[in-house]
C-alpha atoms as a PDB file:
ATOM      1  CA  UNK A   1      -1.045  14.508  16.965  1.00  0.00           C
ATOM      2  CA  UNK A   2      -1.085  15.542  20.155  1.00  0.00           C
ATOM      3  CA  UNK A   3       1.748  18.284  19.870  1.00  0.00           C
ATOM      4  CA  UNK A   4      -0.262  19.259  16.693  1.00  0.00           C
ATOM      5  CA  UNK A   5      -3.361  20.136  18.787  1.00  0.00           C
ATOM      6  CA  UNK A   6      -1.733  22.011  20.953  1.00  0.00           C
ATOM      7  CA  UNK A   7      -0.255  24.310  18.430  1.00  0.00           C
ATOM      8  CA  UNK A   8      -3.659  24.838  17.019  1.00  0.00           C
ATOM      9  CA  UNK A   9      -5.188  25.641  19.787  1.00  0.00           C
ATOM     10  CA  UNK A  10      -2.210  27.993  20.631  1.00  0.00           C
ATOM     11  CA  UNK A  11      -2.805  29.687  17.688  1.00  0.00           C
ATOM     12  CA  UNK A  12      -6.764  29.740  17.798  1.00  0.00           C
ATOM     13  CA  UNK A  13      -6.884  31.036  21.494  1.00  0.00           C
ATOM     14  CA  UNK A  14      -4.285  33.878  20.606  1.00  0.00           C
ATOM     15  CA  UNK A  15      -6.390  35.300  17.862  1.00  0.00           C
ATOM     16  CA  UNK A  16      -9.262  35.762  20.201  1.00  0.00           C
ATOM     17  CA  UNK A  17     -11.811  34.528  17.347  1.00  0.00           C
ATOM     18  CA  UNK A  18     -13.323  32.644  20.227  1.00  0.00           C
ATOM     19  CA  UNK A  19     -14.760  35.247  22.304  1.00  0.00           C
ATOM     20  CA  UNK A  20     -17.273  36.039  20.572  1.00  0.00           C
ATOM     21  CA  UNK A  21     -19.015  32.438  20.075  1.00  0.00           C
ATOM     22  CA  UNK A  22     -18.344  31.830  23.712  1.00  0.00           C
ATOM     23  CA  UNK A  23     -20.014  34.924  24.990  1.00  0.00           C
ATOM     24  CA  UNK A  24     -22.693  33.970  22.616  1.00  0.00           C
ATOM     25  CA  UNK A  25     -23.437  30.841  23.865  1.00  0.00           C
ATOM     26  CA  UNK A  26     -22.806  31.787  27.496  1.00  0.00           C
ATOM     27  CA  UNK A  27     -25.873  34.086  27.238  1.00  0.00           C
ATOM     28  CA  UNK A  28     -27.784  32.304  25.315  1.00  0.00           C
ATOM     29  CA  UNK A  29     -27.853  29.708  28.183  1.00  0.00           C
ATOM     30  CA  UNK A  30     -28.335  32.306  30.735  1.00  0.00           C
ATOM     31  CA  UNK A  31     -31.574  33.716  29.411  1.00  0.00           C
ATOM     32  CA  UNK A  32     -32.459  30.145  28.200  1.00  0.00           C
ATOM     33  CA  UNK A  33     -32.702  28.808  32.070  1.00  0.00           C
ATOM     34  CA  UNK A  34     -33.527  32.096  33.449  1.00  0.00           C
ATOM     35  CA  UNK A  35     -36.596  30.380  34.289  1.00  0.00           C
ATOM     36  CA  UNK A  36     -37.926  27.604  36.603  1.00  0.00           C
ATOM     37  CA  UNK A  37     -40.222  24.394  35.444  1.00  0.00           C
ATOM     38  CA  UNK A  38     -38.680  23.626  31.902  1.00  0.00           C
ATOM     39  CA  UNK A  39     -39.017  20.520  30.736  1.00  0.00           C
ATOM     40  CA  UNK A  40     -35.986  19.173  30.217  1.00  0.00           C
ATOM     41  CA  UNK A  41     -36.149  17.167  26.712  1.00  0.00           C
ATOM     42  CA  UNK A  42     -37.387  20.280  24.611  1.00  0.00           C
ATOM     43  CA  UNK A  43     -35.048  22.862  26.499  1.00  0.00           C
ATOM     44  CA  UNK A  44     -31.615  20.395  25.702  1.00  0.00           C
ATOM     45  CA  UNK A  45     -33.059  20.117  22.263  1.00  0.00           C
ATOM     46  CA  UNK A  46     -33.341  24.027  21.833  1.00  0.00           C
ATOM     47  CA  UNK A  47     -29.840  24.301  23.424  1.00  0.00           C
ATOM     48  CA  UNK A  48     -28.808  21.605  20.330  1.00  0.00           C
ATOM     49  CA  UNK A  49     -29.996  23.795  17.584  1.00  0.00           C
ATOM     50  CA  UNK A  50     -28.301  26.929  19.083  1.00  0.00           C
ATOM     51  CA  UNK A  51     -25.350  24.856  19.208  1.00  0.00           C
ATOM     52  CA  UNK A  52     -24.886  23.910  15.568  1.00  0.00           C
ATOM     53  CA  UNK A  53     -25.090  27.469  14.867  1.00  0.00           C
ATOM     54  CA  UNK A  54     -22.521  28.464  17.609  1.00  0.00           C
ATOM     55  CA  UNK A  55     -19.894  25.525  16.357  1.00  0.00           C
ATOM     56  CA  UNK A  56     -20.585  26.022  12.525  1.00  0.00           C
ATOM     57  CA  UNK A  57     -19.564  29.468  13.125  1.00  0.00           C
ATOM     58  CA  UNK A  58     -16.258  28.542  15.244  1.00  0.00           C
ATOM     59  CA  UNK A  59     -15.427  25.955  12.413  1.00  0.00           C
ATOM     60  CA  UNK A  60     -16.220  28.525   9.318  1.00  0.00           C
ATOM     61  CA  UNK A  61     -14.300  31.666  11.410  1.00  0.00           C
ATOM     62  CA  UNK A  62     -11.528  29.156  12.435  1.00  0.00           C
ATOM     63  CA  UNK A  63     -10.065  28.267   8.991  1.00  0.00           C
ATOM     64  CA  UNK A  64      -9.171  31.725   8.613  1.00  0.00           C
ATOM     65  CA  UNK A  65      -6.927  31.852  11.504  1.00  0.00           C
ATOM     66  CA  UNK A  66      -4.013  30.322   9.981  1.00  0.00           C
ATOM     67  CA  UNK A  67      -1.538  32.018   6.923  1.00  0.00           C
ATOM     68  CA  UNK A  68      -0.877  30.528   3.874  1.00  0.00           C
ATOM     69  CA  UNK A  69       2.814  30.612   4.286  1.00  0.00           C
ATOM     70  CA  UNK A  70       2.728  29.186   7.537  1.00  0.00           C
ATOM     71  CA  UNK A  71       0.504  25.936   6.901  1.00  0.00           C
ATOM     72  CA  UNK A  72       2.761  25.569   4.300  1.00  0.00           C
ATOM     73  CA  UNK A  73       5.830  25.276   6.232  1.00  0.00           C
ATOM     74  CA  UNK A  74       4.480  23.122   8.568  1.00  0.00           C
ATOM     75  CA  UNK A  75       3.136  20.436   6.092  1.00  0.00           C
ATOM     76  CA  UNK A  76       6.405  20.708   4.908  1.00  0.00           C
ATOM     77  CA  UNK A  77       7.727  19.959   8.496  1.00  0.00           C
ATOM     78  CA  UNK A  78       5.331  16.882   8.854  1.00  0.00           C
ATOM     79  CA  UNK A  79       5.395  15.785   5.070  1.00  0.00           C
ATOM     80  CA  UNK A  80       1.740  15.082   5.294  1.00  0.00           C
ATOM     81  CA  UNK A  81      -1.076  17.423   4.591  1.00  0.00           C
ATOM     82  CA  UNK A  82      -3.677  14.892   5.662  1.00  0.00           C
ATOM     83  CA  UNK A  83      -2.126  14.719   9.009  1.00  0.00           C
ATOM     84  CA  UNK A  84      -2.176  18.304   9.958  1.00  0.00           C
ATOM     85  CA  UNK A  85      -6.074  18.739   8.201  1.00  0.00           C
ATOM     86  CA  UNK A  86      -7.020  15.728  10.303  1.00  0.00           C
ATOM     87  CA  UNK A  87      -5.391  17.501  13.502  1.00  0.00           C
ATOM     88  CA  UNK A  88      -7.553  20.754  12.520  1.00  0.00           C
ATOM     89  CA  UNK A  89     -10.636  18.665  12.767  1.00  0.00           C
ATOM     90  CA  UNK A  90     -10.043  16.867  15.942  1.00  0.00           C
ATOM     91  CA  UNK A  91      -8.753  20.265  17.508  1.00  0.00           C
ATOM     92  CA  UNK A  92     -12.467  21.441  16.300  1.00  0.00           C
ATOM     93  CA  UNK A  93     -13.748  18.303  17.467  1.00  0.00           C
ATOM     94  CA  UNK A  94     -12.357  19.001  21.027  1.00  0.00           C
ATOM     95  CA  UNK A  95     -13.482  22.848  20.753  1.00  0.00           C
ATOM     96  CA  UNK A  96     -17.155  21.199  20.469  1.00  0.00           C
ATOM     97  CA  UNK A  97     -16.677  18.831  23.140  1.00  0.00           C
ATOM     98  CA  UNK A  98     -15.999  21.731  25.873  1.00  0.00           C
ATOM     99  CA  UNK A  99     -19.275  23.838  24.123  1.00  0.00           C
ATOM    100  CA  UNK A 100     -21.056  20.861  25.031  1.00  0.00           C
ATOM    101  CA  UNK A 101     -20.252  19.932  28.384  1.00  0.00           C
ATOM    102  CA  UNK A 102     -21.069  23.467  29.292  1.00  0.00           C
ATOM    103  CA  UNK A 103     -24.223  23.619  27.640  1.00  0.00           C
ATOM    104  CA  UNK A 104     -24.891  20.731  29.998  1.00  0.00           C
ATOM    105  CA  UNK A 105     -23.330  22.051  32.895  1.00  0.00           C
ATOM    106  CA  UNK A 106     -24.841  25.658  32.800  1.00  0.00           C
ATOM    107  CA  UNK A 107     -28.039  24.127  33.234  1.00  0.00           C
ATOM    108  CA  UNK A 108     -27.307  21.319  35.859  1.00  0.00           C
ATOM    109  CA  UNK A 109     -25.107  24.248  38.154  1.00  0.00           C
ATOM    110  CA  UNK A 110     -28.920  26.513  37.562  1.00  0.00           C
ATOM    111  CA  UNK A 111     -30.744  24.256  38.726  1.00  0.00           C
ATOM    112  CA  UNK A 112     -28.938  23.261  41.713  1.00  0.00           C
ATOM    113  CA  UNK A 113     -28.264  26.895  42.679  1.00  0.00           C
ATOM    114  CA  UNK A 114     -31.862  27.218  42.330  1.00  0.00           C
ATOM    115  CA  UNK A 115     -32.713  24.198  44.924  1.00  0.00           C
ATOM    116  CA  UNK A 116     -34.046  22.239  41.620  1.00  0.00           C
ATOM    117  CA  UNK A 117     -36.734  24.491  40.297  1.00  0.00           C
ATOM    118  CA  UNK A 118     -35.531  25.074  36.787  1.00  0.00           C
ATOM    119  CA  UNK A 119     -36.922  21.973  35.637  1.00  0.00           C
ATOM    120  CA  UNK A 120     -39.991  20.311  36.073  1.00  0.00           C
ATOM    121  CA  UNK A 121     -38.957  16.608  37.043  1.00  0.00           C
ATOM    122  CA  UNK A 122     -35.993  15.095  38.903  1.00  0.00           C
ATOM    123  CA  UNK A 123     -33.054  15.159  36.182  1.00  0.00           C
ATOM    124  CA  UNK A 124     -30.675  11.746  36.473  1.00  0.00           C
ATOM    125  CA  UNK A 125     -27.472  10.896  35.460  1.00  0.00           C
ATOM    126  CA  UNK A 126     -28.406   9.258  32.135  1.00  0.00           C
ATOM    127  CA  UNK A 127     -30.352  12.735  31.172  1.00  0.00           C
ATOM    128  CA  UNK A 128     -26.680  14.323  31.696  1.00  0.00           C
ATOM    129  CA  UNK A 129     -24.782  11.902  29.751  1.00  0.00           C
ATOM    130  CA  UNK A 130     -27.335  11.817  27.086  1.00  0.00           C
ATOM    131  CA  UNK A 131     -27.410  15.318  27.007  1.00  0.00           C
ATOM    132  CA  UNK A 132     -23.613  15.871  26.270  1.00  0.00           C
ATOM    133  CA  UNK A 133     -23.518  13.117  23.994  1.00  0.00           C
ATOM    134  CA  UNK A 134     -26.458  14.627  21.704  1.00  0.00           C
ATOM    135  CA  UNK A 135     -24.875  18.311  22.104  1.00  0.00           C
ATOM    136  CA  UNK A 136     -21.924  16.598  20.423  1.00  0.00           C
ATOM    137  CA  UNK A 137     -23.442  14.942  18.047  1.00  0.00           C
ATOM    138  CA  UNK A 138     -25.084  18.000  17.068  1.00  0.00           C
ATOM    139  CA  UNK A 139     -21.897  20.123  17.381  1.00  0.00           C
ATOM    140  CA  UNK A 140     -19.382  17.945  15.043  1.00  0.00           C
ATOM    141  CA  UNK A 141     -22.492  18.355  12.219  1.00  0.00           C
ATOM    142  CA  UNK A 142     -21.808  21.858  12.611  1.00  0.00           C
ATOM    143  CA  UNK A 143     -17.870  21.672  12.769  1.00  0.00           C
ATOM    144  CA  UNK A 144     -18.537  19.260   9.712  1.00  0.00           C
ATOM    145  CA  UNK A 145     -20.424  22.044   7.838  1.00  0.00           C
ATOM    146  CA  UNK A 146     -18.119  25.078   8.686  1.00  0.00           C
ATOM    147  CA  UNK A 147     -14.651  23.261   7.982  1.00  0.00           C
ATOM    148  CA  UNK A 148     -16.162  22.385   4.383  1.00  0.00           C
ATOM    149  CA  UNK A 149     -16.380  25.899   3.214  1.00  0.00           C
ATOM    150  CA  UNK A 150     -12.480  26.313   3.786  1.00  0.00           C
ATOM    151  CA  UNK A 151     -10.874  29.402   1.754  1.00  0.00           C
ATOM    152  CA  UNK A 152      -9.066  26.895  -0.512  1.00  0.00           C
ATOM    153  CA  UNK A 153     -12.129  25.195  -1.246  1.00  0.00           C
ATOM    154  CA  UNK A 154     -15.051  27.679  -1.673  1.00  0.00           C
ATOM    155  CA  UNK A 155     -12.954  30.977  -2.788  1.00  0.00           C
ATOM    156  CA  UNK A 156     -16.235  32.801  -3.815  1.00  0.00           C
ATOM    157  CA  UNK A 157     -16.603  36.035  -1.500  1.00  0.00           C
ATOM    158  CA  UNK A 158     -20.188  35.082  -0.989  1.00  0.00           C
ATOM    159  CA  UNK A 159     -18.953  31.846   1.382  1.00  0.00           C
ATOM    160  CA  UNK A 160     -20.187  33.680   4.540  1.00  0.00           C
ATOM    161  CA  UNK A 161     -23.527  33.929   2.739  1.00  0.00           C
ATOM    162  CA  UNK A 162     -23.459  29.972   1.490  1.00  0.00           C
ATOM    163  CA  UNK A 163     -22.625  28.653   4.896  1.00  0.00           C
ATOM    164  CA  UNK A 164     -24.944  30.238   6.952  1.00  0.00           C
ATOM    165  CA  UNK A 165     -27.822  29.505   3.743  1.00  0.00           C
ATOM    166  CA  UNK A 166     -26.821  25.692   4.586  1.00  0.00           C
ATOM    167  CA  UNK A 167     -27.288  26.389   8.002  1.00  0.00           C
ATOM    168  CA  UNK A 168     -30.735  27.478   7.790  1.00  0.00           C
ATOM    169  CA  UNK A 169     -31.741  24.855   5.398  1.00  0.00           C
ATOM    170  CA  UNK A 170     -30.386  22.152   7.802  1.00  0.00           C
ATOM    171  CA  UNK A 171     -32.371  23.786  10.367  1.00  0.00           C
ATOM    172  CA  UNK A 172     -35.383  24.512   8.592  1.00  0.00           C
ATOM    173  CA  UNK A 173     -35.740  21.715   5.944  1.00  0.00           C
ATOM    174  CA  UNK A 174     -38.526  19.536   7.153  1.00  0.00           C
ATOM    175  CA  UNK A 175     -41.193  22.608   6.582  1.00  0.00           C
ATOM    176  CA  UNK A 176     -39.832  23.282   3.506  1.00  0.00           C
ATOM    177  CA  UNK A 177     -40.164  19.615   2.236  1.00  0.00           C
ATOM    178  CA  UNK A 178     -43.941  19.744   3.984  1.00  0.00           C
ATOM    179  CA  UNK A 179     -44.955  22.866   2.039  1.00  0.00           C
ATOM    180  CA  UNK A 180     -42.401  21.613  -1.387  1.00  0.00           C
ATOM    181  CA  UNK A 181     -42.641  17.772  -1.487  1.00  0.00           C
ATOM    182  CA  UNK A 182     -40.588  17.974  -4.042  1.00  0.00           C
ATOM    183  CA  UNK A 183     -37.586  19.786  -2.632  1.00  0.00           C
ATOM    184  CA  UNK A 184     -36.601  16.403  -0.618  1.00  0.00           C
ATOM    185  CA  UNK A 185     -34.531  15.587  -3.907  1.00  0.00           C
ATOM    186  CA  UNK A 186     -32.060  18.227  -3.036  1.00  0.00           C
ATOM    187  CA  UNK A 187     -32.418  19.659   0.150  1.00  0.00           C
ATOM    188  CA  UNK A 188     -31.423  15.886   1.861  1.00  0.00           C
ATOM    189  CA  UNK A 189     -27.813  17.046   0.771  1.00  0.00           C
ATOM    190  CA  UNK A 190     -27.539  19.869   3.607  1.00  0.00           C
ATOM    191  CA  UNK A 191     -27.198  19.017   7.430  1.00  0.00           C
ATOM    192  CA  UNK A 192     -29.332  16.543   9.183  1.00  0.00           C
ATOM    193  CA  UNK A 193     -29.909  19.086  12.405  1.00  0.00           C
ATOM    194  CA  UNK A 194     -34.140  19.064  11.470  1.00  0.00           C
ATOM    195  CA  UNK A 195     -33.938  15.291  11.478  1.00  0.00           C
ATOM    196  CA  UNK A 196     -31.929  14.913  14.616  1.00  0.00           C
ATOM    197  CA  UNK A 197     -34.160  17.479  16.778  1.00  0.00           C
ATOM    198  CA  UNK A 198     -37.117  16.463  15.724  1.00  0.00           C
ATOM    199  CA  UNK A 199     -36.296  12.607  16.607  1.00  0.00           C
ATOM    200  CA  UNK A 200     -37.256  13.731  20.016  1.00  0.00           C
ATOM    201  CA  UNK A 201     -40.515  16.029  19.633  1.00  0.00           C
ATOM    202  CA  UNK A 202     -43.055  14.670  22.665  1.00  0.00           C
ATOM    203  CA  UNK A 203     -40.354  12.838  24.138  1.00  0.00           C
ATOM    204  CA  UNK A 204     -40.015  13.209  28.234  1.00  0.00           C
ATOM    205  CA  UNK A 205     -36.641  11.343  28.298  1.00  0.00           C
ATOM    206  CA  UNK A 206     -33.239  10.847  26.130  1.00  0.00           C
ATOM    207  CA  UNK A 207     -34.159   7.157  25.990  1.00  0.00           C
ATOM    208  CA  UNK A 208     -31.753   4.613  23.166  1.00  0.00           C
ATOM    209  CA  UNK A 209     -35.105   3.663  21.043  1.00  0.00           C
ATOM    210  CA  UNK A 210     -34.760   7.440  20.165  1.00  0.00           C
ATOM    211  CA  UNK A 211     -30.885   8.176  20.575  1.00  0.00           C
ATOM    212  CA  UNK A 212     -29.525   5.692  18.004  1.00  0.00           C
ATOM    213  CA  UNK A 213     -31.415   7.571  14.520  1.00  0.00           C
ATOM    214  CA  UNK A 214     -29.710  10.761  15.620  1.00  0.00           C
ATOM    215  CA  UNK A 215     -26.725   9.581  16.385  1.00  0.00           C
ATOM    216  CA  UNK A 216     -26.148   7.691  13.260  1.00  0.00           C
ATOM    217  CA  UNK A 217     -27.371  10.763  11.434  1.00  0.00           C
ATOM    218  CA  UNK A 218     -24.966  13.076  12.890  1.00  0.00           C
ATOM    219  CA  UNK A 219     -21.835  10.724  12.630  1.00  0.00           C
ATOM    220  CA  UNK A 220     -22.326   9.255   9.174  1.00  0.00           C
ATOM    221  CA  UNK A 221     -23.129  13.127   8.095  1.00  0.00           C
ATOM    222  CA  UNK A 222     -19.683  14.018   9.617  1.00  0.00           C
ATOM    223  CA  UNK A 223     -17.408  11.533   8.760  1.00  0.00           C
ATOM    224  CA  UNK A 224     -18.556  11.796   4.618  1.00  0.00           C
ATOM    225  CA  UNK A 225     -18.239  15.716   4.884  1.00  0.00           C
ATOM    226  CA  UNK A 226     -14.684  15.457   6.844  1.00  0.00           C
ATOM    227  CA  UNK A 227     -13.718  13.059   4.461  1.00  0.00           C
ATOM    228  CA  UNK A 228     -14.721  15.267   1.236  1.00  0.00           C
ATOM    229  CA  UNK A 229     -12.813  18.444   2.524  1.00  0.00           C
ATOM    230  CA  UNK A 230      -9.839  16.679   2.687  1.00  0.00           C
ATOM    231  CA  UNK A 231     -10.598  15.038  -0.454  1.00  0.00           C
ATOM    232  CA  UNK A 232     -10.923  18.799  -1.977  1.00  0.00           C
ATOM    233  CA  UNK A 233      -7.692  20.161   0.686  1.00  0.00           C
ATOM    234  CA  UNK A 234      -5.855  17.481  -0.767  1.00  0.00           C
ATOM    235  CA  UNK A 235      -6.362  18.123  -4.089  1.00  0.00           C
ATOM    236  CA  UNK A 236      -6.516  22.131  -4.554  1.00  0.00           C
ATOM    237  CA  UNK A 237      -3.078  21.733  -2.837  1.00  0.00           C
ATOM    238  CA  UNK A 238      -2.036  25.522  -1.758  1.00  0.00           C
END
């Protein structure tokens, strides 16, 4: 697995597909805490939803990077195509990990630089790790959402259009369902991003009473979408 990963991330890095995502997200946290006396809950939160955005569109622009010919000599190689779609995943997995940490660390180096003015109250350890943990959460959701709309699974030229429509929804559901009660019976199908950021509207702190809903969200959303592309990888074949 481990050799695996580091061919895929070999292969992502060289095509450069990252760049643009990165840059992204790098200035998106440099105007975000451009400012002092933020408070710290509703600016992590903000940095969440940017984040499934940012990582939906690494996973969607990522399963473009490899060629036909050559997945299919290396599944041949390791005579197991659920090994090296699992390996795709984690190497995602890992991608969201680093976007995380840095959408933590950004912040924390900001606020130090700035003799601890950018927020409003004295952040603590637990507000860090809570704060990575959560931007993961949030980030695998969005790895989740972009891996399932893999070439070999949605074909339709329009993908590009479908993904980023489930995207929105995800984001956007819980007004929809306010202002069309009845759209709860389908729209429950797309990401759980509302539910998870707004588990913490008028909260101060990341505190566990409010950490384990999201959390639960975001990795039982995963897992069932990981496991249905490779349900659909497995069986469109090549």
């Amino acid at each position: 697995m481990r050799e695996l990963i580091k061919y895929e991330s070999r292969k992502y890095f060289k095509s450069n597909k990252i760049i643009m995502p990165l840059l992204f997200w790098i200035l998106f946290l440099r105007v975000c805490y451009s400012e002092g006396n933020l408070s710290y809950v509703p600016s992590i939160v903000m940095s969440m939803g940017v984040l499934f955005f940012v990582m939906t569109w690494i996973s969607f622009s990522y399963q473009e990077v490899e060629e036909l010919i050559s997945e299919q000599l290396l599944v041949l190689k390791l005579q197991s195509a659920e090994l090296y779609n699992v390996s795709k995943f984690i190497f995602l997995l890992l991608i969201g990990l680093g976007f995380s940490i840095l959408g933590i660390a950004f912040p924390m180096i900001q606020n130090l630089l700035n003799h601890f003015s950018i927020f409003n109250r004295e952040i603590i350890i637990p507000d860090i790790i809570n704060g990575v943990v959560l931007h993961f959460i949030i980030a695998s959701v969005g790895v989740a959402l972009g891996a399932l709309f893999h070439p070999r699974i949605i074909k339709d030229k329009m993908s590009v259009l479908m993904v980023v429509t489930a995207a929105i929804l995800g984001y956007a559901k819980g007004p929809i369902i306010l202002e069309f009660p009845i759209s709860k019976f389908v729209l429950w199908i797309f990401p759980p991003v509302y539910d998870i950021l707004g588990s913490f509207n008028g909260q101060e702190y990341f505190d566990l009473q409010h950490m384990i809903l999201p959390i639960l969200y975001g990795c039982v959303y995963s897992i069932i979408i990981a496991v249905i592309q490779l349900i659909c990888l497995k069986k469109v074949k090549f």
